[in-house]
PDB file of N, CA and C in Angstrom:
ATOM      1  N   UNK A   1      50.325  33.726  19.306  1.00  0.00           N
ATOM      2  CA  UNK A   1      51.026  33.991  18.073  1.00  0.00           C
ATOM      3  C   UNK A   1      51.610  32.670  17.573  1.00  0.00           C
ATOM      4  N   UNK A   2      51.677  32.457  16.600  1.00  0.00           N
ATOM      5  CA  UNK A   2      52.256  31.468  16.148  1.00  0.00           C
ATOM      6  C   UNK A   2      53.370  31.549  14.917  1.00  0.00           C
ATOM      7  N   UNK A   3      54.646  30.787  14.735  1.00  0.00           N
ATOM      8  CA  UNK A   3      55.609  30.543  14.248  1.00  0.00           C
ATOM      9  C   UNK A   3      55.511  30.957  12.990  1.00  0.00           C
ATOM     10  N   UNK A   4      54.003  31.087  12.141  1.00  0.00           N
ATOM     11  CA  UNK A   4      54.115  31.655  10.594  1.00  0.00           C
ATOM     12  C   UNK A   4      53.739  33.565  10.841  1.00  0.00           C
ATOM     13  N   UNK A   5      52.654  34.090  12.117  1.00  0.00           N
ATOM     14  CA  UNK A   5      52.866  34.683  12.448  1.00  0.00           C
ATOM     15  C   UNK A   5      54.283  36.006  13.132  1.00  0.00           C
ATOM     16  N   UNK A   6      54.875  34.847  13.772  1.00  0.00           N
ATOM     17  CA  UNK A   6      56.223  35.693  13.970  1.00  0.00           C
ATOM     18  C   UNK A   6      56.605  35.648  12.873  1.00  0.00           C
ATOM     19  N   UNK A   7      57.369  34.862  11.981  1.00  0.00           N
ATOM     20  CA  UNK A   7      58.021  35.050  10.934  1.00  0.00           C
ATOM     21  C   UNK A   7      57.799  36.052   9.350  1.00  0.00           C
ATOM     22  N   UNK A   8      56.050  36.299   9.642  1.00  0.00           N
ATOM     23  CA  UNK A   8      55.439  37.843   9.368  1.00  0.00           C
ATOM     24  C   UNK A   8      56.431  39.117   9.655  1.00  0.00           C
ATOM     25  N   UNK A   9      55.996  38.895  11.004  1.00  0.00           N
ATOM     26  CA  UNK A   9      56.235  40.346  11.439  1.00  0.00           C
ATOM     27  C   UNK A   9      57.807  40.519  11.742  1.00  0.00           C
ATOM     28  N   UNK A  10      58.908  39.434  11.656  1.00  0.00           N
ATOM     29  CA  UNK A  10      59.821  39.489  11.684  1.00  0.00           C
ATOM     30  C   UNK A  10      60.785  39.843  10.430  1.00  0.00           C
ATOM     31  N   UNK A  11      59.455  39.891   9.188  1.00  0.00           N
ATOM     32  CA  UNK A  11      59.654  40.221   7.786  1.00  0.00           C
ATOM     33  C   UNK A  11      59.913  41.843   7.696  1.00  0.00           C
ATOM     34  N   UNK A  12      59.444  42.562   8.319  1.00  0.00           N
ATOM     35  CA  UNK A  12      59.291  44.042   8.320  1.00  0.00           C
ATOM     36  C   UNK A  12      60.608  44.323   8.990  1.00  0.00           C
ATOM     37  N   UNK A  13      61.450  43.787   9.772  1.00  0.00           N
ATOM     38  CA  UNK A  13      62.783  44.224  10.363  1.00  0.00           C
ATOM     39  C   UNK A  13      63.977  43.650   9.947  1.00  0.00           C
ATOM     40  N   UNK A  14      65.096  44.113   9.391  1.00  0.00           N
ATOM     41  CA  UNK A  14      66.481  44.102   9.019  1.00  0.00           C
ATOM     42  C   UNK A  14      66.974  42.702   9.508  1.00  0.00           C
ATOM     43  N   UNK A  15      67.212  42.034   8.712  1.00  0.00           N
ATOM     44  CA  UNK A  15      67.943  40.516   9.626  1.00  0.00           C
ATOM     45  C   UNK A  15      68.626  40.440  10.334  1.00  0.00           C
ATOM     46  N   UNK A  16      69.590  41.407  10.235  1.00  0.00           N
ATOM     47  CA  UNK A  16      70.894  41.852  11.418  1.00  0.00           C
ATOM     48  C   UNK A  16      70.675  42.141  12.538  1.00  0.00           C
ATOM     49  N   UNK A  17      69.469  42.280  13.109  1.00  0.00           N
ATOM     50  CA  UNK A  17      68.726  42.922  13.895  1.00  0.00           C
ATOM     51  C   UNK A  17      69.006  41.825  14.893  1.00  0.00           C
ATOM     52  N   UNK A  18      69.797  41.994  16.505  1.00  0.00           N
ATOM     53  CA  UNK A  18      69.559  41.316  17.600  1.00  0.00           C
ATOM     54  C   UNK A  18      68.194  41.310  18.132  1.00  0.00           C
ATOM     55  N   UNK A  19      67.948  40.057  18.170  1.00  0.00           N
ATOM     56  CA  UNK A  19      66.449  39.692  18.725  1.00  0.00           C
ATOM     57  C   UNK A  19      66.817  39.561  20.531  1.00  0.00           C
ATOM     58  N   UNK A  20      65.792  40.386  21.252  1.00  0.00           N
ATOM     59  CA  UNK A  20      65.966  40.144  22.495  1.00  0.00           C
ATOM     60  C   UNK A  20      64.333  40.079  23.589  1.00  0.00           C
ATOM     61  N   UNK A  21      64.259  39.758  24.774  1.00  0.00           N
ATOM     62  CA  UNK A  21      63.058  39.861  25.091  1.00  0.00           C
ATOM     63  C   UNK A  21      62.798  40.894  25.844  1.00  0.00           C
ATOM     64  N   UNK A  22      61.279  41.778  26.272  1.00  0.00           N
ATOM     65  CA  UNK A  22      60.765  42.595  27.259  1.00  0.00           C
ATOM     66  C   UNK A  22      60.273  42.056  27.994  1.00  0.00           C
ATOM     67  N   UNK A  23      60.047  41.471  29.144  1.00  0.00           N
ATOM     68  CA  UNK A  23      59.658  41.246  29.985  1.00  0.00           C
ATOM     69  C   UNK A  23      59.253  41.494  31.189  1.00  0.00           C
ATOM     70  N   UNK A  24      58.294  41.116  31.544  1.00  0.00           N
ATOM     71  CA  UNK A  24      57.612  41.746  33.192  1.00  0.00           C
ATOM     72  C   UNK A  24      56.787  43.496  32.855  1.00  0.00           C
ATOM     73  N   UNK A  25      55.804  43.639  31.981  1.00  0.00           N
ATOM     74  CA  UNK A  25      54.971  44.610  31.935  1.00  0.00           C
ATOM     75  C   UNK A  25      55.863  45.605  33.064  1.00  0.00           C
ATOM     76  N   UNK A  26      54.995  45.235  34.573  1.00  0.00           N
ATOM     77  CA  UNK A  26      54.457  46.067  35.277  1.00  0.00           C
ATOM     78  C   UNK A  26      56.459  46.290  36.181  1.00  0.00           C
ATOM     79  N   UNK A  27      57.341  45.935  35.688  1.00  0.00           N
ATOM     80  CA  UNK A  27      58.805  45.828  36.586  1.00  0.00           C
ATOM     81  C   UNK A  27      59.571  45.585  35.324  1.00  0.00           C
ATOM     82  N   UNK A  28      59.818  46.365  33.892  1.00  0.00           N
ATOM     83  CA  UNK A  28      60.216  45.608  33.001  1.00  0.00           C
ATOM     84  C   UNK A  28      62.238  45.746  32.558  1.00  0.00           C
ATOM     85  N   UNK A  29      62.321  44.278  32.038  1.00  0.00           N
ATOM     86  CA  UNK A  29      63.875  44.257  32.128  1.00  0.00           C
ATOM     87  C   UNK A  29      63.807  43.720  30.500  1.00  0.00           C
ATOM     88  N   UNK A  30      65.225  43.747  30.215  1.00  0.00           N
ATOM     89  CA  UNK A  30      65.447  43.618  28.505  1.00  0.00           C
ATOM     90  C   UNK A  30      66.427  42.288  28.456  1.00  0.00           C
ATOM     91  N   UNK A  31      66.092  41.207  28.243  1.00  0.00           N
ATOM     92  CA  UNK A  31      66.798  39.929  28.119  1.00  0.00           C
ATOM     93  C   UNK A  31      67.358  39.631  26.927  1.00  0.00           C
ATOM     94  N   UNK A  32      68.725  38.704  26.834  1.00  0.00           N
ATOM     95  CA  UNK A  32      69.096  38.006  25.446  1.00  0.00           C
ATOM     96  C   UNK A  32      68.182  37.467  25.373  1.00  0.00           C
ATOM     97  N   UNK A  33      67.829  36.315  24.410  1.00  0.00           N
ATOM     98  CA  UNK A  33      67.307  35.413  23.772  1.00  0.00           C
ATOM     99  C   UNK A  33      68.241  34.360  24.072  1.00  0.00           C
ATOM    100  N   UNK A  34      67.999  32.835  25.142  1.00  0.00           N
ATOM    101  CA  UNK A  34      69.042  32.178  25.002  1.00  0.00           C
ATOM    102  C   UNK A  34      68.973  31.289  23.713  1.00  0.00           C
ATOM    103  N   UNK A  35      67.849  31.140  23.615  1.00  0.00           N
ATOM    104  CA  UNK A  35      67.544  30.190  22.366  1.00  0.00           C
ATOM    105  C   UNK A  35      66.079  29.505  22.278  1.00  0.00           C
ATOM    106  N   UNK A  36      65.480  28.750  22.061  1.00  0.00           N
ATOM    107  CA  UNK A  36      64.440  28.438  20.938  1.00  0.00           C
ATOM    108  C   UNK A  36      64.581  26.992  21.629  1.00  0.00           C
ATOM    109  N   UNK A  37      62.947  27.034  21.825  1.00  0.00           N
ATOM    110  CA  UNK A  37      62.523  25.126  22.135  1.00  0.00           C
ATOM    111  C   UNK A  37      61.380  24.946  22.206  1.00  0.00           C
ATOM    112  N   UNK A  38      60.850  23.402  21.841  1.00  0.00           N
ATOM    113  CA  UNK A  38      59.222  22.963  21.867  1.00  0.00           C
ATOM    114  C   UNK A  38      59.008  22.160  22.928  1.00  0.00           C
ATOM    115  N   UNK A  39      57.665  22.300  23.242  1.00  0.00           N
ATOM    116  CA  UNK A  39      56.954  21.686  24.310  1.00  0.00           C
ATOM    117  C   UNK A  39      57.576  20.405  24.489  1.00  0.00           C
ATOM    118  N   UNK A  40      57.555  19.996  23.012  1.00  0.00           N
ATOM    119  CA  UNK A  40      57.522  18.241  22.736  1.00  0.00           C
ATOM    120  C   UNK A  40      58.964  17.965  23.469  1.00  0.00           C
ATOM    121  N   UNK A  41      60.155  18.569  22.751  1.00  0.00           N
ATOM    122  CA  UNK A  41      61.654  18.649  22.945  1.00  0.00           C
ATOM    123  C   UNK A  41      61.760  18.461  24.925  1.00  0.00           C
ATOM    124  N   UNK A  42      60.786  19.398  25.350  1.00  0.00           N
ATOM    125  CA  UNK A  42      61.294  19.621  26.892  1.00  0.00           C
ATOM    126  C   UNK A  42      61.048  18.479  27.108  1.00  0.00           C
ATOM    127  N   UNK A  43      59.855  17.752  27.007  1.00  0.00           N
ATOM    128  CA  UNK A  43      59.313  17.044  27.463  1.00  0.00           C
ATOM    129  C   UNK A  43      60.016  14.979  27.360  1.00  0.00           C
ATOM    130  N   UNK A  44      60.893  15.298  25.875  1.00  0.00           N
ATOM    131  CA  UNK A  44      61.550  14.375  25.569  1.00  0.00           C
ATOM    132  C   UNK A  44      63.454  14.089  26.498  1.00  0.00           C
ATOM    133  N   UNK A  45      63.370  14.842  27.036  1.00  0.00           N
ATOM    134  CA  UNK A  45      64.607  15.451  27.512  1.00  0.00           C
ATOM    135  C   UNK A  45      64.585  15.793  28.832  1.00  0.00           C
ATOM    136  N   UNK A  46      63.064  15.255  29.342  1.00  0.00           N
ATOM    137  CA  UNK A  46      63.291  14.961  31.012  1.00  0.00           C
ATOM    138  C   UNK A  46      63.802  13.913  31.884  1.00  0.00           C
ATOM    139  N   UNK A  47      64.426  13.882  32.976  1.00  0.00           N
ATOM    140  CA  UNK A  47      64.828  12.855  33.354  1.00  0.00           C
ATOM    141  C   UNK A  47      64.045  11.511  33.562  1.00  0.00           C
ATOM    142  N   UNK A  48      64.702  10.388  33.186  1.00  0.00           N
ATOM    143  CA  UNK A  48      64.038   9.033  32.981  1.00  0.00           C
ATOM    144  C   UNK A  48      63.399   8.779  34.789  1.00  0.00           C
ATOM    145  N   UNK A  49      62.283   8.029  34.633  1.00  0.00           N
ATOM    146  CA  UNK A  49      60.991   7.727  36.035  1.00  0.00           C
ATOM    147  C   UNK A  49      61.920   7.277  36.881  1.00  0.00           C
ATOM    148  N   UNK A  50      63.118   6.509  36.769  1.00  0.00           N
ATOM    149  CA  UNK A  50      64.292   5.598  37.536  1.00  0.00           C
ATOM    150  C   UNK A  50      64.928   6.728  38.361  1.00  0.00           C
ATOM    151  N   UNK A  51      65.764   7.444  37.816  1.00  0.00           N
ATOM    152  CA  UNK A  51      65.968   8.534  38.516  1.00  0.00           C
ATOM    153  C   UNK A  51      65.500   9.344  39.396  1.00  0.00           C
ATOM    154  N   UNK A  52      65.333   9.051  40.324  1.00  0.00           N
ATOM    155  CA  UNK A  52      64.666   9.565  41.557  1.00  0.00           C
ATOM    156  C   UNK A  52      64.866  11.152  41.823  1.00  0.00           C
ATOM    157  N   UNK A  53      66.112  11.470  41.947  1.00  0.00           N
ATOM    158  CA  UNK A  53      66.588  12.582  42.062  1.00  0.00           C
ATOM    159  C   UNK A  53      66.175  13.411  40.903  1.00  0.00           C
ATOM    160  N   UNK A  54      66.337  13.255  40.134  1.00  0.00           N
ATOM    161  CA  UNK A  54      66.149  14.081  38.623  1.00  0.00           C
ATOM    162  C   UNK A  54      64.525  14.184  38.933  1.00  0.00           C
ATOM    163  N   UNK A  55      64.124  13.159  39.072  1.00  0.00           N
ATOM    164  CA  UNK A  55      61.965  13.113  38.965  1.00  0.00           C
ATOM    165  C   UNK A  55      61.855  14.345  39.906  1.00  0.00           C
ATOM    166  N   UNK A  56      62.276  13.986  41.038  1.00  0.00           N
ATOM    167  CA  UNK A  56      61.721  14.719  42.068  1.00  0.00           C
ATOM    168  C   UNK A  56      61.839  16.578  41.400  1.00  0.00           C
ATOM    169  N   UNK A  57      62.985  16.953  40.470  1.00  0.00           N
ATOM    170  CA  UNK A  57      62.942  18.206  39.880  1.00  0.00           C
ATOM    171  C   UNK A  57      62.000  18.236  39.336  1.00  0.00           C
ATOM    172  N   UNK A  58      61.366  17.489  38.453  1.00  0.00           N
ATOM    173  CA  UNK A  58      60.214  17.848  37.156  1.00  0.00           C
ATOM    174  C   UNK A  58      59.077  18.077  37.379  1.00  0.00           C
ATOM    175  N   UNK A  59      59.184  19.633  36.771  1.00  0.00           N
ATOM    176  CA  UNK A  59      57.865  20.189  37.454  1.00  0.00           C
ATOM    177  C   UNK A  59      57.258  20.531  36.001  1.00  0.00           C
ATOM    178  N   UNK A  60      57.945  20.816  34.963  1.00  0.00           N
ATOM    179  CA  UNK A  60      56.918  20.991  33.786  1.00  0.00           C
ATOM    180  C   UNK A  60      55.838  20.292  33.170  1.00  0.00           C
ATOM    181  N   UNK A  61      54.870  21.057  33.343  1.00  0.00           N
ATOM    182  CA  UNK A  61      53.776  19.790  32.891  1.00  0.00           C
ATOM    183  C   UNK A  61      53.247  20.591  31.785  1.00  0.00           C
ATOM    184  N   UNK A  62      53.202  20.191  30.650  1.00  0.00           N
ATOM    185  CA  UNK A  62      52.923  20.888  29.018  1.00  0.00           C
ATOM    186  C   UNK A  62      51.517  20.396  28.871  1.00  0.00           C
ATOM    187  N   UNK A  63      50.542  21.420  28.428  1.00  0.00           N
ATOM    188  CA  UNK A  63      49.207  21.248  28.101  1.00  0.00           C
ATOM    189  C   UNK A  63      49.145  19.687  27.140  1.00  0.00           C
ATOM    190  N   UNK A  64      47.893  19.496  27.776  1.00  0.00           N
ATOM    191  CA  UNK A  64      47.514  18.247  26.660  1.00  0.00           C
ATOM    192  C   UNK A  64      46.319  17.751  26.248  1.00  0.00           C
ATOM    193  N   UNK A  65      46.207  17.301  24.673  1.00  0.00           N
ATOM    194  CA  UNK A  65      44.804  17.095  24.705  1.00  0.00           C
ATOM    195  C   UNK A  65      44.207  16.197  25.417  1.00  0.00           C
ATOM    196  N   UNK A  66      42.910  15.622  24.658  1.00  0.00           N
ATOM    197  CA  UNK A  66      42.160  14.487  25.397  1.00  0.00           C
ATOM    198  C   UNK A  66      42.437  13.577  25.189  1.00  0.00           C
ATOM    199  N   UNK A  67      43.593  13.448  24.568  1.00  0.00           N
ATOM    200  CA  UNK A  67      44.211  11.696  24.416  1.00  0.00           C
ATOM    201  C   UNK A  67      45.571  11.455  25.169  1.00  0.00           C
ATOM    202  N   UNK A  68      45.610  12.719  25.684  1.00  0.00           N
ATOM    203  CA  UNK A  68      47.837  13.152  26.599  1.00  0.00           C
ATOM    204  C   UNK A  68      48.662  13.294  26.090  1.00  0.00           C
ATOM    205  N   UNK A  69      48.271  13.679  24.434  1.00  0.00           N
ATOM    206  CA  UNK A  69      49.422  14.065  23.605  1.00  0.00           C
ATOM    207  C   UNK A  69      49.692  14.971  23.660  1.00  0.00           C
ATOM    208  N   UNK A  70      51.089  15.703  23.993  1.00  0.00           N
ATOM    209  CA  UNK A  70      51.425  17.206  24.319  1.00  0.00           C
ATOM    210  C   UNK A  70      51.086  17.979  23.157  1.00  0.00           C
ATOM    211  N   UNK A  71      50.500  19.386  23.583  1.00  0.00           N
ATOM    212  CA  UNK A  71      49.794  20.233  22.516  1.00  0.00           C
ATOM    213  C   UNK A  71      51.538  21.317  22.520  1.00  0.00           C
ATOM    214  N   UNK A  72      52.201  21.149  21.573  1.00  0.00           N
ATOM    215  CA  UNK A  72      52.933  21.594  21.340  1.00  0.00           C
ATOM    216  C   UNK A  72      53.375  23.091  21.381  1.00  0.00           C
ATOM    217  N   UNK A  73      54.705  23.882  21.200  1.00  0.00           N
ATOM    218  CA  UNK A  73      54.540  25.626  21.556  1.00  0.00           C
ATOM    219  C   UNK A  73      55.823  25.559  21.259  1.00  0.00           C
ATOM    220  N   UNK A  74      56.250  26.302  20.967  1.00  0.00           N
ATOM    221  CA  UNK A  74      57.535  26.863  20.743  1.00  0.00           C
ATOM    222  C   UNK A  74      57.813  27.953  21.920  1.00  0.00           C
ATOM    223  N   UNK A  75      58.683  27.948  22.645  1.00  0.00           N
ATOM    224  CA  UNK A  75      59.035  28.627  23.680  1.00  0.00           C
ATOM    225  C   UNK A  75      60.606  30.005  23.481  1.00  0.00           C
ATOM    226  N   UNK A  76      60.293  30.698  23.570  1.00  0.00           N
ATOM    227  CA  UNK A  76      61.872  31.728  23.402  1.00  0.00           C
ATOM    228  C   UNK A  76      62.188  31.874  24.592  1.00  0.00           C
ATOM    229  N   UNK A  77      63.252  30.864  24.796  1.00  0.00           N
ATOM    230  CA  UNK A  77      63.724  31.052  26.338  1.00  0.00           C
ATOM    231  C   UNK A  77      64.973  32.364  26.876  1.00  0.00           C
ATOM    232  N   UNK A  78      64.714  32.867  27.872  1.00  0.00           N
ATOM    233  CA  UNK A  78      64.704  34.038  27.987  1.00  0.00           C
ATOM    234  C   UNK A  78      66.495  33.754  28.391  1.00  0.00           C
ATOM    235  N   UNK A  79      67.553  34.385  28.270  1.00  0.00           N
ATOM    236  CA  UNK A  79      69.227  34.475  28.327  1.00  0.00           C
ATOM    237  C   UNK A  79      69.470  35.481  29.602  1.00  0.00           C
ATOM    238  N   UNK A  80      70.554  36.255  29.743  1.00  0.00           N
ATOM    239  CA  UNK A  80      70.867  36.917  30.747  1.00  0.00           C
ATOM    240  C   UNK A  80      70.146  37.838  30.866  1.00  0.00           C
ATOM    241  N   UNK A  81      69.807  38.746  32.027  1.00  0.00           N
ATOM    242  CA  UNK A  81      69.470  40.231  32.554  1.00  0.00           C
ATOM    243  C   UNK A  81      70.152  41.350  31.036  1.00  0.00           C
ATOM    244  N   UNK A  82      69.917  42.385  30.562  1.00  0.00           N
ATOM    245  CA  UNK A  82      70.873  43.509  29.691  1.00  0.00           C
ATOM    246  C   UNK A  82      70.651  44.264  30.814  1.00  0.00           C
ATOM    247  N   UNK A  83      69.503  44.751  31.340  1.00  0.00           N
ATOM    248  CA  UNK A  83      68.909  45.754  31.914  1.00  0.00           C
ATOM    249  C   UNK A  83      67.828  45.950  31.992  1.00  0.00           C
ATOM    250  N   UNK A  84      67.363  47.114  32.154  1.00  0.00           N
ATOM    251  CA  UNK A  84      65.820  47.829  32.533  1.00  0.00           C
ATOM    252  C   UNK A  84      65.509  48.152  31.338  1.00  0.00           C
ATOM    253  N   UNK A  85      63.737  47.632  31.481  1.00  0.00           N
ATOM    254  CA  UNK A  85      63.373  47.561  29.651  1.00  0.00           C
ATOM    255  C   UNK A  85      62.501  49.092  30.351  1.00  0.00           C
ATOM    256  N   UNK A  86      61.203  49.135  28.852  1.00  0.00           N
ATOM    257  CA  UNK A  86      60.244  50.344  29.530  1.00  0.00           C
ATOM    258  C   UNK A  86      59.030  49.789  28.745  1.00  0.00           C
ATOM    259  N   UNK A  87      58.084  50.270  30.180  1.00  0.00           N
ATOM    260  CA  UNK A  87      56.390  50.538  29.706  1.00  0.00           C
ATOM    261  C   UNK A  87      56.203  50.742  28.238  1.00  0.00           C
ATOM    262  N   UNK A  88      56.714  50.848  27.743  1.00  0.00           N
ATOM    263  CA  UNK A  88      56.345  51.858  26.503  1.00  0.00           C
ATOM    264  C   UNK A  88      55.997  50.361  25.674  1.00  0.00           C
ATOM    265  N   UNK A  89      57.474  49.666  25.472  1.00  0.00           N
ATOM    266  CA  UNK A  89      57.410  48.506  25.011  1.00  0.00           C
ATOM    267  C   UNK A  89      55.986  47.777  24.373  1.00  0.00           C
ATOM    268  N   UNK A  90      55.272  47.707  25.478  1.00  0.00           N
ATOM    269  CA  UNK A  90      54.000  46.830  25.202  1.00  0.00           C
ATOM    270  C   UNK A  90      52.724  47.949  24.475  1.00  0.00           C
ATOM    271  N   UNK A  91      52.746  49.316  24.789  1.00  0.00           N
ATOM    272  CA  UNK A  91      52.005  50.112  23.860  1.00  0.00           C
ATOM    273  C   UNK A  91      52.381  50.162  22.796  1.00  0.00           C
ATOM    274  N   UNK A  92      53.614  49.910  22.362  1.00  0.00           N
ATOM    275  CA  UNK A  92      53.644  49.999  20.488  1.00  0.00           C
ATOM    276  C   UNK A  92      53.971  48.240  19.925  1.00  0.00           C
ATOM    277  N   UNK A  93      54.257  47.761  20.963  1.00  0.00           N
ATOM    278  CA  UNK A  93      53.833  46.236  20.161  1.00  0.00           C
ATOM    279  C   UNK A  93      53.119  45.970  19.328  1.00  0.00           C
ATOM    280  N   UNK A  94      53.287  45.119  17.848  1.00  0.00           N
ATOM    281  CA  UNK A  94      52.140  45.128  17.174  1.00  0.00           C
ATOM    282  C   UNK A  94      51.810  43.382  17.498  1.00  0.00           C
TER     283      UNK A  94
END
């Protein structure tokens, strides 16, 4: 899906509307939304090669083309637990 895509289908629902996530199909729970980020952003905002300690964390490695330029994504990073989502969720997804 992409960013002109969501903003489609985000046209059909009330603005007031708390946006939150479903997650895990097959075990599903109902998350805030902590907030909104790009491939590029994570990737600019990892710890510097000097830092030993920090390197040794970095495990994200963001797709890339054939030249190693990160192929970019917008990510909705997922906020606290609410609770137990349901199956149902993903059958009426459009």
């Amino acid at each position: 899906m992409t960013v002109d895509e969501l903003r489609e289908r985000l046209d059909d629902y009330d603005g007031d509307l708390e946006v939150r996530l479903m997650t895990q199909k097959s075990w599903p729970f109902e998350n805030y939304v902590r907030g909104i980020v790009a491939a590029s952003e994570i990737v600019e905002n990892e710890p510097d090669e000097d830092d030993e300690d920090a390197a040794a964390d970095r495990t994200y490695q963001p797709n890339s083309d054939d030249r190693g330029a990160v192929c970019d994504a917008v990510y909705l990073v997922e906020g606290s637990q609410i609770g137990y989502g349901t199956k149902a969720a993903w059958e009426v997804a459009s």
